[in-house]
PDB file of N, CA and C in Angstrom:
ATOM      1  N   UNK A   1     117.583 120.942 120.439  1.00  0.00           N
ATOM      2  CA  UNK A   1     116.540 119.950 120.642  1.00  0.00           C
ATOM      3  C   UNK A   1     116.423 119.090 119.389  1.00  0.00           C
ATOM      4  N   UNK A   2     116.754 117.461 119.338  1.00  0.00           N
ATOM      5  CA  UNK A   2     116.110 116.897 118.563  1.00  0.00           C
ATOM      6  C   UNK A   2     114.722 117.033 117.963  1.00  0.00           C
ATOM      7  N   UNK A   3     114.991 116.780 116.295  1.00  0.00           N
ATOM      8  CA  UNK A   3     113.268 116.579 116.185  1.00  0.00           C
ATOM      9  C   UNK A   3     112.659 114.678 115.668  1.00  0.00           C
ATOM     10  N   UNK A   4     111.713 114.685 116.525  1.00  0.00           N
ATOM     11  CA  UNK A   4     111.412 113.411 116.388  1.00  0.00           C
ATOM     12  C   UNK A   4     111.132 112.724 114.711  1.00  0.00           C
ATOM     13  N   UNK A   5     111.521 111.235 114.510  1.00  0.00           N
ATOM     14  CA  UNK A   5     111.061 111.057 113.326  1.00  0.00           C
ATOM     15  C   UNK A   5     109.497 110.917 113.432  1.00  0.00           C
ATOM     16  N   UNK A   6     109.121 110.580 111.867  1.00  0.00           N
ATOM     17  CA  UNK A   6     107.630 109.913 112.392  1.00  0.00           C
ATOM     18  C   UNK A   6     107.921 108.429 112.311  1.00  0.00           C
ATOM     19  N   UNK A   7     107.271 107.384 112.914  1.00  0.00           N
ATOM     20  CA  UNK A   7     107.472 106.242 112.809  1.00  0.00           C
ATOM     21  C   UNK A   7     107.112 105.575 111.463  1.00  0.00           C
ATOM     22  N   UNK A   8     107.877 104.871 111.038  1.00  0.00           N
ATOM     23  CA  UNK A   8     107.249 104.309 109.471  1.00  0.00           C
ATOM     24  C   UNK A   8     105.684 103.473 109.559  1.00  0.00           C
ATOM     25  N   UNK A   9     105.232 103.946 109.007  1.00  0.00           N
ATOM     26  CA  UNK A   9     104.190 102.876 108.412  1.00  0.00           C
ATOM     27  C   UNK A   9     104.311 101.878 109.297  1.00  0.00           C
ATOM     28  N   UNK A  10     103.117 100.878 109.649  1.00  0.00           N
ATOM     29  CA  UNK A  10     103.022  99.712 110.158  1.00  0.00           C
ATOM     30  C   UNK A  10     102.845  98.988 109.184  1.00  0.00           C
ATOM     31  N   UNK A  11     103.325  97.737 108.783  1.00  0.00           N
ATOM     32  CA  UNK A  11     103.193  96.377 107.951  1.00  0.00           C
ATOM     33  C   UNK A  11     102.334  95.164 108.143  1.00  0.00           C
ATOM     34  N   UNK A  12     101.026  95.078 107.484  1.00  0.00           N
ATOM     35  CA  UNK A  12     100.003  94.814 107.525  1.00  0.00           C
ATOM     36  C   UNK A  12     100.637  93.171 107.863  1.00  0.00           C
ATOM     37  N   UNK A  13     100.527  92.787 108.959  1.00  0.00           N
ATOM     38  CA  UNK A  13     100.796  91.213 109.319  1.00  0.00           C
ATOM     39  C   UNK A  13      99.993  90.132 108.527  1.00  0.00           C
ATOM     40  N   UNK A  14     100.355  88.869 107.864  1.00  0.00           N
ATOM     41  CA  UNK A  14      99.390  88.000 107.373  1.00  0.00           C
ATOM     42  C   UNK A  14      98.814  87.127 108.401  1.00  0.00           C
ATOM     43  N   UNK A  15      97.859  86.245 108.134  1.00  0.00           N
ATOM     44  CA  UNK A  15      96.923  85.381 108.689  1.00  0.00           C
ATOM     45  C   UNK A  15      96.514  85.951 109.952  1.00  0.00           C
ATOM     46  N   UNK A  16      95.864  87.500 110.216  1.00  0.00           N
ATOM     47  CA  UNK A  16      95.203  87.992 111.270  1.00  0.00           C
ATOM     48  C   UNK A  16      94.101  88.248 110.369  1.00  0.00           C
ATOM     49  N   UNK A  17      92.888  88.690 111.245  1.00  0.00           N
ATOM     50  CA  UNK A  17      91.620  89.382 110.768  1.00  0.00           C
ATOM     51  C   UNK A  17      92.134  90.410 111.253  1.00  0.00           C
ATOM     52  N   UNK A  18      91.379  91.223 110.056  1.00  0.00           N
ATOM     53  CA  UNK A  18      91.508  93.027 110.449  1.00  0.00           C
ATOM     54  C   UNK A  18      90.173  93.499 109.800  1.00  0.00           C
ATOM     55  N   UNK A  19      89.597  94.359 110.213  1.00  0.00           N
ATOM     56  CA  UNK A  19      88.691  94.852 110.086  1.00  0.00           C
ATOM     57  C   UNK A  19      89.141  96.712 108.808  1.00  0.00           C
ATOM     58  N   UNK A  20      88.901  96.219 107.724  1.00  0.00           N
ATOM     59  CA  UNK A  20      89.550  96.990 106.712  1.00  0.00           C
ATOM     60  C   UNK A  20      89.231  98.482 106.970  1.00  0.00           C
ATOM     61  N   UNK A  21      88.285  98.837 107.558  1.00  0.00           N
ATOM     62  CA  UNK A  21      87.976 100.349 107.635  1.00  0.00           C
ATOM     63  C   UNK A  21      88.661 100.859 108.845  1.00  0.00           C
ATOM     64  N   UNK A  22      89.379  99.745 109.720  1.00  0.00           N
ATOM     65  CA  UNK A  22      89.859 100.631 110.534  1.00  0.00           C
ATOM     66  C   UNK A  22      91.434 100.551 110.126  1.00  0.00           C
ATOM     67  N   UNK A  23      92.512  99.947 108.942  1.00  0.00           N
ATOM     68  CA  UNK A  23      93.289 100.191 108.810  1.00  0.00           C
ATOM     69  C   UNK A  23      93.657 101.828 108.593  1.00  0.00           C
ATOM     70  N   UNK A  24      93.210 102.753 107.571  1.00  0.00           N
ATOM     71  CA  UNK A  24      93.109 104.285 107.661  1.00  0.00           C
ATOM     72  C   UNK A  24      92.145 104.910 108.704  1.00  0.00           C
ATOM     73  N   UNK A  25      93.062 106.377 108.997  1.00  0.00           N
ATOM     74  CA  UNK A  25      92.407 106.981 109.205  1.00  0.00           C
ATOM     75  C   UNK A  25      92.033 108.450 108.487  1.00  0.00           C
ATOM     76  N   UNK A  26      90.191 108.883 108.653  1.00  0.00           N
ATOM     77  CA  UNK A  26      90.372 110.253 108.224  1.00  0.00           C
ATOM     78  C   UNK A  26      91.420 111.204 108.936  1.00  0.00           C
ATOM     79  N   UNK A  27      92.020 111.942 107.765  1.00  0.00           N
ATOM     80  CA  UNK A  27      92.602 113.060 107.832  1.00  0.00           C
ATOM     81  C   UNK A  27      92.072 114.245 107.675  1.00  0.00           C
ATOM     82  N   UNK A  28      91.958 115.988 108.246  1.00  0.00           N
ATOM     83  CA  UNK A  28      90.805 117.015 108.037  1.00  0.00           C
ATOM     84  C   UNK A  28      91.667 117.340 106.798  1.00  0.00           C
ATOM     85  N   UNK A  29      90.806 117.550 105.133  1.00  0.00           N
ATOM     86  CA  UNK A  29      91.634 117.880 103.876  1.00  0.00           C
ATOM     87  C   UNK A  29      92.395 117.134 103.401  1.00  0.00           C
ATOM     88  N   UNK A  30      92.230 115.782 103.513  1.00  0.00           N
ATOM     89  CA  UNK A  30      93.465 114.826 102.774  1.00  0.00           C
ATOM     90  C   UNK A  30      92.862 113.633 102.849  1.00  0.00           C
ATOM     91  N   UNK A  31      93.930 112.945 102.333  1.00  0.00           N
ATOM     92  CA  UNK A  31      93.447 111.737 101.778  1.00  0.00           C
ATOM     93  C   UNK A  31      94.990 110.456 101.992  1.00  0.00           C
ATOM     94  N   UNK A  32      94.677 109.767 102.932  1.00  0.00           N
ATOM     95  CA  UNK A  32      95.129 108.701 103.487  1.00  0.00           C
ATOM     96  C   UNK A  32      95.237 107.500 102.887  1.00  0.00           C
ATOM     97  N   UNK A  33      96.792 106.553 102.702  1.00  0.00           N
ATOM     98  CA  UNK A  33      96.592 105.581 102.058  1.00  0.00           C
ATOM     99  C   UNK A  33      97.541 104.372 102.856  1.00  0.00           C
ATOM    100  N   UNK A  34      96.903 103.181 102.527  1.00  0.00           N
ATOM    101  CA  UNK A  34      97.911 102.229 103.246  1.00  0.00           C
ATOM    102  C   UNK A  34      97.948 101.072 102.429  1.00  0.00           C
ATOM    103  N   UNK A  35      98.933 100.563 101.917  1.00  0.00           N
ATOM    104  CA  UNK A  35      99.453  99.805 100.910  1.00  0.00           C
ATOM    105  C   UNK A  35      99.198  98.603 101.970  1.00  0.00           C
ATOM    106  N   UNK A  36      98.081  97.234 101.425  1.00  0.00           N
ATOM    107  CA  UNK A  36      97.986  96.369 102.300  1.00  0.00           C
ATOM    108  C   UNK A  36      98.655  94.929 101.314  1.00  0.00           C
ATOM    109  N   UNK A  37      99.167  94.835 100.002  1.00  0.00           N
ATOM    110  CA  UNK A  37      99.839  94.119  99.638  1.00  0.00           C
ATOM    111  C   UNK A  37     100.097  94.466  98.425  1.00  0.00           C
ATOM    112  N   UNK A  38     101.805  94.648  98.046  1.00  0.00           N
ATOM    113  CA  UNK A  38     102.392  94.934  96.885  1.00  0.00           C
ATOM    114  C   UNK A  38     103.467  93.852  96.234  1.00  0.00           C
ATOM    115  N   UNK A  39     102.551  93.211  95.284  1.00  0.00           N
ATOM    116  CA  UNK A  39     103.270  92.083  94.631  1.00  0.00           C
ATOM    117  C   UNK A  39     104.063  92.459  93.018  1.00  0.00           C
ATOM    118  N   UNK A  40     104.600  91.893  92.495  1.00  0.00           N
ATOM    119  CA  UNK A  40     104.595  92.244  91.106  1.00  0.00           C
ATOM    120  C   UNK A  40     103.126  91.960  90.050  1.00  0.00           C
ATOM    121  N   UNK A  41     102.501  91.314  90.731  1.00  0.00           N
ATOM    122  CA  UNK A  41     100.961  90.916  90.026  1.00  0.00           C
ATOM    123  C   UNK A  41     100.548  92.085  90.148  1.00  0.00           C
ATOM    124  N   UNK A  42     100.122  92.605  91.586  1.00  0.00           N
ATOM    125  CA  UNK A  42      99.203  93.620  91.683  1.00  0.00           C
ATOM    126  C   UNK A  42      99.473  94.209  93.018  1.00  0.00           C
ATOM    127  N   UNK A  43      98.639  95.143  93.292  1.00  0.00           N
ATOM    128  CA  UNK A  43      98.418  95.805  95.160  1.00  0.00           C
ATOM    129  C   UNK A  43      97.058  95.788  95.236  1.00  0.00           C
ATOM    130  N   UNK A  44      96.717  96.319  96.688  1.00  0.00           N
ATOM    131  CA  UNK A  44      95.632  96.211  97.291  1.00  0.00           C
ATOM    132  C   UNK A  44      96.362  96.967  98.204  1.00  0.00           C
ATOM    133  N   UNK A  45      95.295  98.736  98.074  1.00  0.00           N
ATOM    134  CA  UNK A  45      95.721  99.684  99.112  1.00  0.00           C
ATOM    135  C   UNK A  45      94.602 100.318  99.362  1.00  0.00           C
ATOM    136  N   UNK A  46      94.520 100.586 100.881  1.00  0.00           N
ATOM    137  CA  UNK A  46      92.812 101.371 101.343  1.00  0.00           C
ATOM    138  C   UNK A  46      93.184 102.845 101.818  1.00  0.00           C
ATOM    139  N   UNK A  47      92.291 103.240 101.557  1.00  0.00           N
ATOM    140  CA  UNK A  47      92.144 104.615 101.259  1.00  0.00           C
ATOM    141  C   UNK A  47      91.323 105.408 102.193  1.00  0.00           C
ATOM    142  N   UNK A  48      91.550 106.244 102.806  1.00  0.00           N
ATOM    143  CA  UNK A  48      90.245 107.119 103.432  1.00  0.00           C
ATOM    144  C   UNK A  48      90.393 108.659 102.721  1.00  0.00           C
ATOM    145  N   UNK A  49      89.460 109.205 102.160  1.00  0.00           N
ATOM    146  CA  UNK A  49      89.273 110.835 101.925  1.00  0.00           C
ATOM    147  C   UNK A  49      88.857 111.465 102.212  1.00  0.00           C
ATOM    148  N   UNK A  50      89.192 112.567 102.647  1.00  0.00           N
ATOM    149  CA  UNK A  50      88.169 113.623 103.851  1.00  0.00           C
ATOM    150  C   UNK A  50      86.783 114.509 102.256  1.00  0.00           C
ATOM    151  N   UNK A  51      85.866 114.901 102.706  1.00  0.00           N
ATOM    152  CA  UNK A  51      84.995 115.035 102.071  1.00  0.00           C
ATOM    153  C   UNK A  51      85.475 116.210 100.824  1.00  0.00           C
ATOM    154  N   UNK A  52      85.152 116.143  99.486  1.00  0.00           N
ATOM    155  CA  UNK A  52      85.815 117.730  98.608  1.00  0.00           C
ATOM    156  C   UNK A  52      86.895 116.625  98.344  1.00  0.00           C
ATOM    157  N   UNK A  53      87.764 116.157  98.842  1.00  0.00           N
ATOM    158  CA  UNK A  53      89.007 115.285  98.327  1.00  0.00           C
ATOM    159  C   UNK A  53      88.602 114.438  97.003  1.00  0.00           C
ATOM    160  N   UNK A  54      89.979 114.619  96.194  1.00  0.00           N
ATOM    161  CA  UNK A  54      89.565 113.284  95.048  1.00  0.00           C
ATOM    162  C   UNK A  54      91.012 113.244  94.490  1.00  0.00           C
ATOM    163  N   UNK A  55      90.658 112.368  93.290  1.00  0.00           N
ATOM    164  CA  UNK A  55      91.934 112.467  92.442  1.00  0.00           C
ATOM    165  C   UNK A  55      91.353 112.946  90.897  1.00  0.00           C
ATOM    166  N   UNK A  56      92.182 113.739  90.550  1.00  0.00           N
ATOM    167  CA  UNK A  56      92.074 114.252  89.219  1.00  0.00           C
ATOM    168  C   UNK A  56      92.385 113.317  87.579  1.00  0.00           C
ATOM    169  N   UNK A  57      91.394 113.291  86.683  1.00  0.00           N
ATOM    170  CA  UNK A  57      91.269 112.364  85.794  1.00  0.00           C
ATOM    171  C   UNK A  57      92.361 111.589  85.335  1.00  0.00           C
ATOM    172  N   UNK A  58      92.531 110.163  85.222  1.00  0.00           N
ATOM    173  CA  UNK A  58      93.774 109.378  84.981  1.00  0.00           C
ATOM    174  C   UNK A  58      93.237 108.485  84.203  1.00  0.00           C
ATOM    175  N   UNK A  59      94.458 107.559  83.738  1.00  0.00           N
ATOM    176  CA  UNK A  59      93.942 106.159  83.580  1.00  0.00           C
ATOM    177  C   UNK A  59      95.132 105.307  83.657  1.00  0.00           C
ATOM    178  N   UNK A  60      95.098 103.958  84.047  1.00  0.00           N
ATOM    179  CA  UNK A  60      95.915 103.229  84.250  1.00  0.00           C
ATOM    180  C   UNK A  60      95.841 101.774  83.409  1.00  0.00           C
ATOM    181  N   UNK A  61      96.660 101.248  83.013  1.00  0.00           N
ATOM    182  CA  UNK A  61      97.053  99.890  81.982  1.00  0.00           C
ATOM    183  C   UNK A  61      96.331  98.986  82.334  1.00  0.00           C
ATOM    184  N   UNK A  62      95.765  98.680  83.339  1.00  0.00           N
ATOM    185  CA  UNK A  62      95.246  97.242  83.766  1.00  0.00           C
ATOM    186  C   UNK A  62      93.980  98.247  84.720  1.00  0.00           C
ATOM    187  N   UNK A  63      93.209  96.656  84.598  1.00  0.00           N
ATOM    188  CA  UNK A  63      92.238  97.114  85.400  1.00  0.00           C
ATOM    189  C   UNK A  63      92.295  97.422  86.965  1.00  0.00           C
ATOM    190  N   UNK A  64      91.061  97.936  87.584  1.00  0.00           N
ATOM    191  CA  UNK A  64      91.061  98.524  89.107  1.00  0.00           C
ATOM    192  C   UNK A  64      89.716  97.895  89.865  1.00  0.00           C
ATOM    193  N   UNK A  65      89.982  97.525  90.893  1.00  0.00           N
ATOM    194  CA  UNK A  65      88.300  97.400  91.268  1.00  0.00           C
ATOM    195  C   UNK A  65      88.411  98.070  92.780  1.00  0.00           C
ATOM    196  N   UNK A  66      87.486  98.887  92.709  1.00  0.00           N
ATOM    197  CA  UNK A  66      87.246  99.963  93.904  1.00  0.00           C
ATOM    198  C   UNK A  66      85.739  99.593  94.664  1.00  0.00           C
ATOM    199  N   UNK A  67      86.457  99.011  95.740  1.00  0.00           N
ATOM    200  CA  UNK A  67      85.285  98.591  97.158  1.00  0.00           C
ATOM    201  C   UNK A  67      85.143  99.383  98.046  1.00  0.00           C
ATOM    202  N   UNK A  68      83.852 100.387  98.119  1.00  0.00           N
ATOM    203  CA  UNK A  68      83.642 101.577  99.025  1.00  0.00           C
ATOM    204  C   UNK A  68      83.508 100.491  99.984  1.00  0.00           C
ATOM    205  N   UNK A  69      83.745 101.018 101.333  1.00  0.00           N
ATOM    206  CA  UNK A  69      83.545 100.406 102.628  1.00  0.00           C
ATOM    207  C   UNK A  69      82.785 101.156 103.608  1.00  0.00           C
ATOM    208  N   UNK A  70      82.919 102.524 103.267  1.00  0.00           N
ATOM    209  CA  UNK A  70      81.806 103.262 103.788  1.00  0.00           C
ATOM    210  C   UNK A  70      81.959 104.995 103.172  1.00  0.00           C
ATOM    211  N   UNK A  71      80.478 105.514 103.347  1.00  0.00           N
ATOM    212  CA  UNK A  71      80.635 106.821 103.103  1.00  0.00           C
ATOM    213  C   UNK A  71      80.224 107.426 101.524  1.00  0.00           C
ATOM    214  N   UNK A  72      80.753 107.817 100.246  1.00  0.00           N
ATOM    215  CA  UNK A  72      79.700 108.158  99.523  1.00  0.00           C
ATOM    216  C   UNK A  72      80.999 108.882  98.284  1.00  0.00           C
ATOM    217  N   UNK A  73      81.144 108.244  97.232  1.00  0.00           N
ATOM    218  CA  UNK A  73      82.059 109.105  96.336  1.00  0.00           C
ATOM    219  C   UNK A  73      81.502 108.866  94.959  1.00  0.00           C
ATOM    220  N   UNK A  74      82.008 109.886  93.951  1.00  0.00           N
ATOM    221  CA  UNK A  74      81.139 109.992  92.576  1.00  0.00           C
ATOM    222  C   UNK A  74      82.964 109.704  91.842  1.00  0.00           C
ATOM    223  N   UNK A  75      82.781 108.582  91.184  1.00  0.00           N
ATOM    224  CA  UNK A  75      83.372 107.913  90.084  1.00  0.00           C
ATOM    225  C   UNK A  75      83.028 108.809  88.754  1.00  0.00           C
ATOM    226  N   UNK A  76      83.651 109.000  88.315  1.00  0.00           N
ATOM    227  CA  UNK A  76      83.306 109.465  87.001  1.00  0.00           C
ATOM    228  C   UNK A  76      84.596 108.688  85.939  1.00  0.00           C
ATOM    229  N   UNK A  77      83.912 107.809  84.973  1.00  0.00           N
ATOM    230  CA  UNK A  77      84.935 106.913  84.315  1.00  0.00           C
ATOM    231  C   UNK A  77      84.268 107.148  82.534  1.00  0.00           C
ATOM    232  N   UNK A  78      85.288 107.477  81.838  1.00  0.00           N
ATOM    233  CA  UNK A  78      85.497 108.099  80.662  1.00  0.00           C
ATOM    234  C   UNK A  78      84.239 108.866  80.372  1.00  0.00           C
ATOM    235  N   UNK A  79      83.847 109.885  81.190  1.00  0.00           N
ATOM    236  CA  UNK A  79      82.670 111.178  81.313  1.00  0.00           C
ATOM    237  C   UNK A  79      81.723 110.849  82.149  1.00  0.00           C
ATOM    238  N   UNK A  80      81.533 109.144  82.265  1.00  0.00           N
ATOM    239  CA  UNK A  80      80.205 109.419  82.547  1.00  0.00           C
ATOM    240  C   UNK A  80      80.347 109.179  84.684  1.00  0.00           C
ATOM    241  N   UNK A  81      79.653 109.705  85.555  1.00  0.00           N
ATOM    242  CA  UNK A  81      79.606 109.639  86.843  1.00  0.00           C
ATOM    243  C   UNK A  81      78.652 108.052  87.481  1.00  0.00           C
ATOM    244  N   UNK A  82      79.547 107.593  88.422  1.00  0.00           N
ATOM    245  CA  UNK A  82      78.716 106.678  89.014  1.00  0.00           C
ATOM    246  C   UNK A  82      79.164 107.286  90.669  1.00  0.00           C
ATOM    247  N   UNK A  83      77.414 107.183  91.502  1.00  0.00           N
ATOM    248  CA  UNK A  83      77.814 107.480  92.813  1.00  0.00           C
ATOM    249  C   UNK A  83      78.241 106.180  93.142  1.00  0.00           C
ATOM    250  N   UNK A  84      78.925 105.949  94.241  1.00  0.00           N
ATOM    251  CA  UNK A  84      79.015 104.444  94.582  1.00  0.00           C
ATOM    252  C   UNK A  84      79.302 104.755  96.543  1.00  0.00           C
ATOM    253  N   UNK A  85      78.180 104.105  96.639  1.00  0.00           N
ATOM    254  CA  UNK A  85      77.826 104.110  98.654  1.00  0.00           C
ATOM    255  C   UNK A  85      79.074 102.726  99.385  1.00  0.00           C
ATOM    256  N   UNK A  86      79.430 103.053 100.793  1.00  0.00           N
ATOM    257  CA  UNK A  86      79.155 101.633 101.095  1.00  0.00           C
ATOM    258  C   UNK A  86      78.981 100.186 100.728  1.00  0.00           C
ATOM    259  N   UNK A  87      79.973  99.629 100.373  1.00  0.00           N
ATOM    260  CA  UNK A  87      78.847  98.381 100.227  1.00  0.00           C
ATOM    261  C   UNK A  87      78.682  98.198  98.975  1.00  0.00           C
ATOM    262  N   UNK A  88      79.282  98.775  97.935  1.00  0.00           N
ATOM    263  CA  UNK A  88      79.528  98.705  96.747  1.00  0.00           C
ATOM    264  C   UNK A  88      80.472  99.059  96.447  1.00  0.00           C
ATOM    265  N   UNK A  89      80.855  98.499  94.864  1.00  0.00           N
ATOM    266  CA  UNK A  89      82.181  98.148  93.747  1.00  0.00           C
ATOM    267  C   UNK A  89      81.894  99.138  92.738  1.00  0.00           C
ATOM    268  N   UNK A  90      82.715  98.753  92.189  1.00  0.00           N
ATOM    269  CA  UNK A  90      82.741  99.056  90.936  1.00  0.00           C
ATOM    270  C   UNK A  90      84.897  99.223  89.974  1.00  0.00           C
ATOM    271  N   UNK A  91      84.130  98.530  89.161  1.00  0.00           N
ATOM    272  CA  UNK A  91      85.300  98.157  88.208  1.00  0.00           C
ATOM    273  C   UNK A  91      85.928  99.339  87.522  1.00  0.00           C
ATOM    274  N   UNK A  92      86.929  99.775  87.430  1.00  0.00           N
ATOM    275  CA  UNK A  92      87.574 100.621  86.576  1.00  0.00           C
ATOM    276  C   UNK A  92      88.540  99.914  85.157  1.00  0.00           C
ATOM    277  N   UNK A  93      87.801 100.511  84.527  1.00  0.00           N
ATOM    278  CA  UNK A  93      88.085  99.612  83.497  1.00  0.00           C
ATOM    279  C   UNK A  93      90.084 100.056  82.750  1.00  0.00           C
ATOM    280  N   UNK A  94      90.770  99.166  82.452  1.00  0.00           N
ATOM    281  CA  UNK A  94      91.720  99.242  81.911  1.00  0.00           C
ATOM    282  C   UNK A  94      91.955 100.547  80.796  1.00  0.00           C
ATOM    283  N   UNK A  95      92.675 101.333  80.908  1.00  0.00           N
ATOM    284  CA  UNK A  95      93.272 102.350  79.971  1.00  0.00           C
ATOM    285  C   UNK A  95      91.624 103.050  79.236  1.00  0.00           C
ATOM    286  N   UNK A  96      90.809 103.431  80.327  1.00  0.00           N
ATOM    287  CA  UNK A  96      89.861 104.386  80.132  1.00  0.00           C
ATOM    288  C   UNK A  96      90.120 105.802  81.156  1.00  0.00           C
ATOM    289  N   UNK A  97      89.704 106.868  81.027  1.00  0.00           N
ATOM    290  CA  UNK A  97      89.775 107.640  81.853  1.00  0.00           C
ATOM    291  C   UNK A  97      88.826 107.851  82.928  1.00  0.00           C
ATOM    292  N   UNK A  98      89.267 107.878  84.339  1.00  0.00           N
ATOM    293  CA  UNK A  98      88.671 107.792  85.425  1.00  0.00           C
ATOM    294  C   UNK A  98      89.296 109.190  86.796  1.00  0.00           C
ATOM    295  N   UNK A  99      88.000 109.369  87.328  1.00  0.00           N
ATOM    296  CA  UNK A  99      88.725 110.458  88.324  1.00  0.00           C
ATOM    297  C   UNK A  99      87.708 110.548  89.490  1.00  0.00           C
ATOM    298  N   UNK A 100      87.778 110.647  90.588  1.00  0.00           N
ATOM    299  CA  UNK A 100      87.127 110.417  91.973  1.00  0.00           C
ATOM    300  C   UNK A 100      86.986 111.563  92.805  1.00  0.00           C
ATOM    301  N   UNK A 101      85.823 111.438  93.581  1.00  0.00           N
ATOM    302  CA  UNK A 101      85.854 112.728  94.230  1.00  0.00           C
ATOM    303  C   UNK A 101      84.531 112.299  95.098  1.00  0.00           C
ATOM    304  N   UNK A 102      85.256 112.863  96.733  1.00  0.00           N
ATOM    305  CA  UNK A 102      84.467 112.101  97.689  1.00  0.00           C
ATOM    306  C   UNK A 102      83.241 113.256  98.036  1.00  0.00           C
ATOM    307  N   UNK A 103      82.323 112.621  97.767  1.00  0.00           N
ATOM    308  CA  UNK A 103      80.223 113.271  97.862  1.00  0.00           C
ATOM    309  C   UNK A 103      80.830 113.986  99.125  1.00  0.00           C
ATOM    310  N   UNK A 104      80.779 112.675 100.057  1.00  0.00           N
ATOM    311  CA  UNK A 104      81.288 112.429 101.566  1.00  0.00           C
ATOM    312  C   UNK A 104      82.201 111.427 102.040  1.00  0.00           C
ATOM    313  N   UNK A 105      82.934 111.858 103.121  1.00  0.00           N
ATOM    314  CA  UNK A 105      83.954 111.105 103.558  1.00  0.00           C
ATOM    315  C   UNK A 105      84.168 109.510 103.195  1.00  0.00           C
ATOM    316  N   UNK A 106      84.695 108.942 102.524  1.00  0.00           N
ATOM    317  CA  UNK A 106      84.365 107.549 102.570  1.00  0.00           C
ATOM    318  C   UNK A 106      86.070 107.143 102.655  1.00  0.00           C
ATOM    319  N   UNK A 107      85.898 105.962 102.212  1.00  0.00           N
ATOM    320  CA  UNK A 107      87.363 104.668 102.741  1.00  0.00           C
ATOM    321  C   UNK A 107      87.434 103.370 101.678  1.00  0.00           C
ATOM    322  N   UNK A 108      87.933 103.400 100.893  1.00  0.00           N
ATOM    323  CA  UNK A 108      87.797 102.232  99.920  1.00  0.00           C
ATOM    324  C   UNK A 108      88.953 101.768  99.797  1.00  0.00           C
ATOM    325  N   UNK A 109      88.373 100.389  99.450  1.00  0.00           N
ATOM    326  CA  UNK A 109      90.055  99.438  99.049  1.00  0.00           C
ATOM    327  C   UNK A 109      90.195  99.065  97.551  1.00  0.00           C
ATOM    328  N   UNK A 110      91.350  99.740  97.205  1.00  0.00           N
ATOM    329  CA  UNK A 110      91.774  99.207  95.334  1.00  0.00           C
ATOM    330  C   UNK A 110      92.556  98.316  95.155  1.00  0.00           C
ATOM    331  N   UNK A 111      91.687  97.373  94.446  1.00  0.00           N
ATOM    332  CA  UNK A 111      92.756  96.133  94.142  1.00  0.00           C
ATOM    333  C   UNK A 111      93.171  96.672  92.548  1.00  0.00           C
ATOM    334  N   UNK A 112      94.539  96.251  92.022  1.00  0.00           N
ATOM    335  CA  UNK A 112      94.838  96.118  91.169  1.00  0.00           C
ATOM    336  C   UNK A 112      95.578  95.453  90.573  1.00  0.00           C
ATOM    337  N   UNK A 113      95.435  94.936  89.559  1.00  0.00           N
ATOM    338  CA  UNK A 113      95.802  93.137  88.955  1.00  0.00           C
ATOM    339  C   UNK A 113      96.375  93.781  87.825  1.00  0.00           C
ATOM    340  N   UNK A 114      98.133  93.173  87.526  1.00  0.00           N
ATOM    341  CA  UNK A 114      98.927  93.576  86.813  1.00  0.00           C
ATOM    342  C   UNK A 114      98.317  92.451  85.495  1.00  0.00           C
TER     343      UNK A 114
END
């Protein structure tokens, strides 16, 4: 018996509306990502994390700006914690240390500018 592939990724089409929270979906224990434009400037990829999910402390060369779209995660950027809901940003600042971890389920989009 063959085993099926999975189908690749879909490729985010230009000049449509899309409604950004429904590009991912939650996964139960993981954390979902979809690369919605990768230039040599920068990307812009959205994210969904199932709740307990995060990423462990980093930092990256250039700055980040992280747009919750829904749901509830605690930022913590060089010690100190910001919750950030829905409906709010927040900047990650260039070559500081930063690490994420979802309160509750949420879905955000990271832009990042080379």
């Amino acid at each position: 018996m063959k085993t099926k592939k999975p189908a690749p990724p879909k490729k985010f089409p230009g000049a449509e509306v899309a409604k950004v929270a429904e590009l991912v979906s939650y996964q139960d224990g993981a954390i979902v990502s979809r690369e919605i434009v990768k230039k040599p400037t920068g990307t812009v990829t959205v994210f969904a994390f199932d709740q307990g999910q995060g990423l462990s402390e980093h930092q990256a060369p250039f700055d980040a700006l992280v747009q919750v779209l829904e749901g509830e995660v605690k930022i913590t950027i060089a010690g100190q914690p910001h919750r950030v809901k829905g409906g709010e940003m927040i900047l990650l600042p260039a070559n500081r240390t930063h690490a994420l971890q979802a309160v509750k389920r949420f879905k955000m989009m990271l832009t990042m500018i080379r």
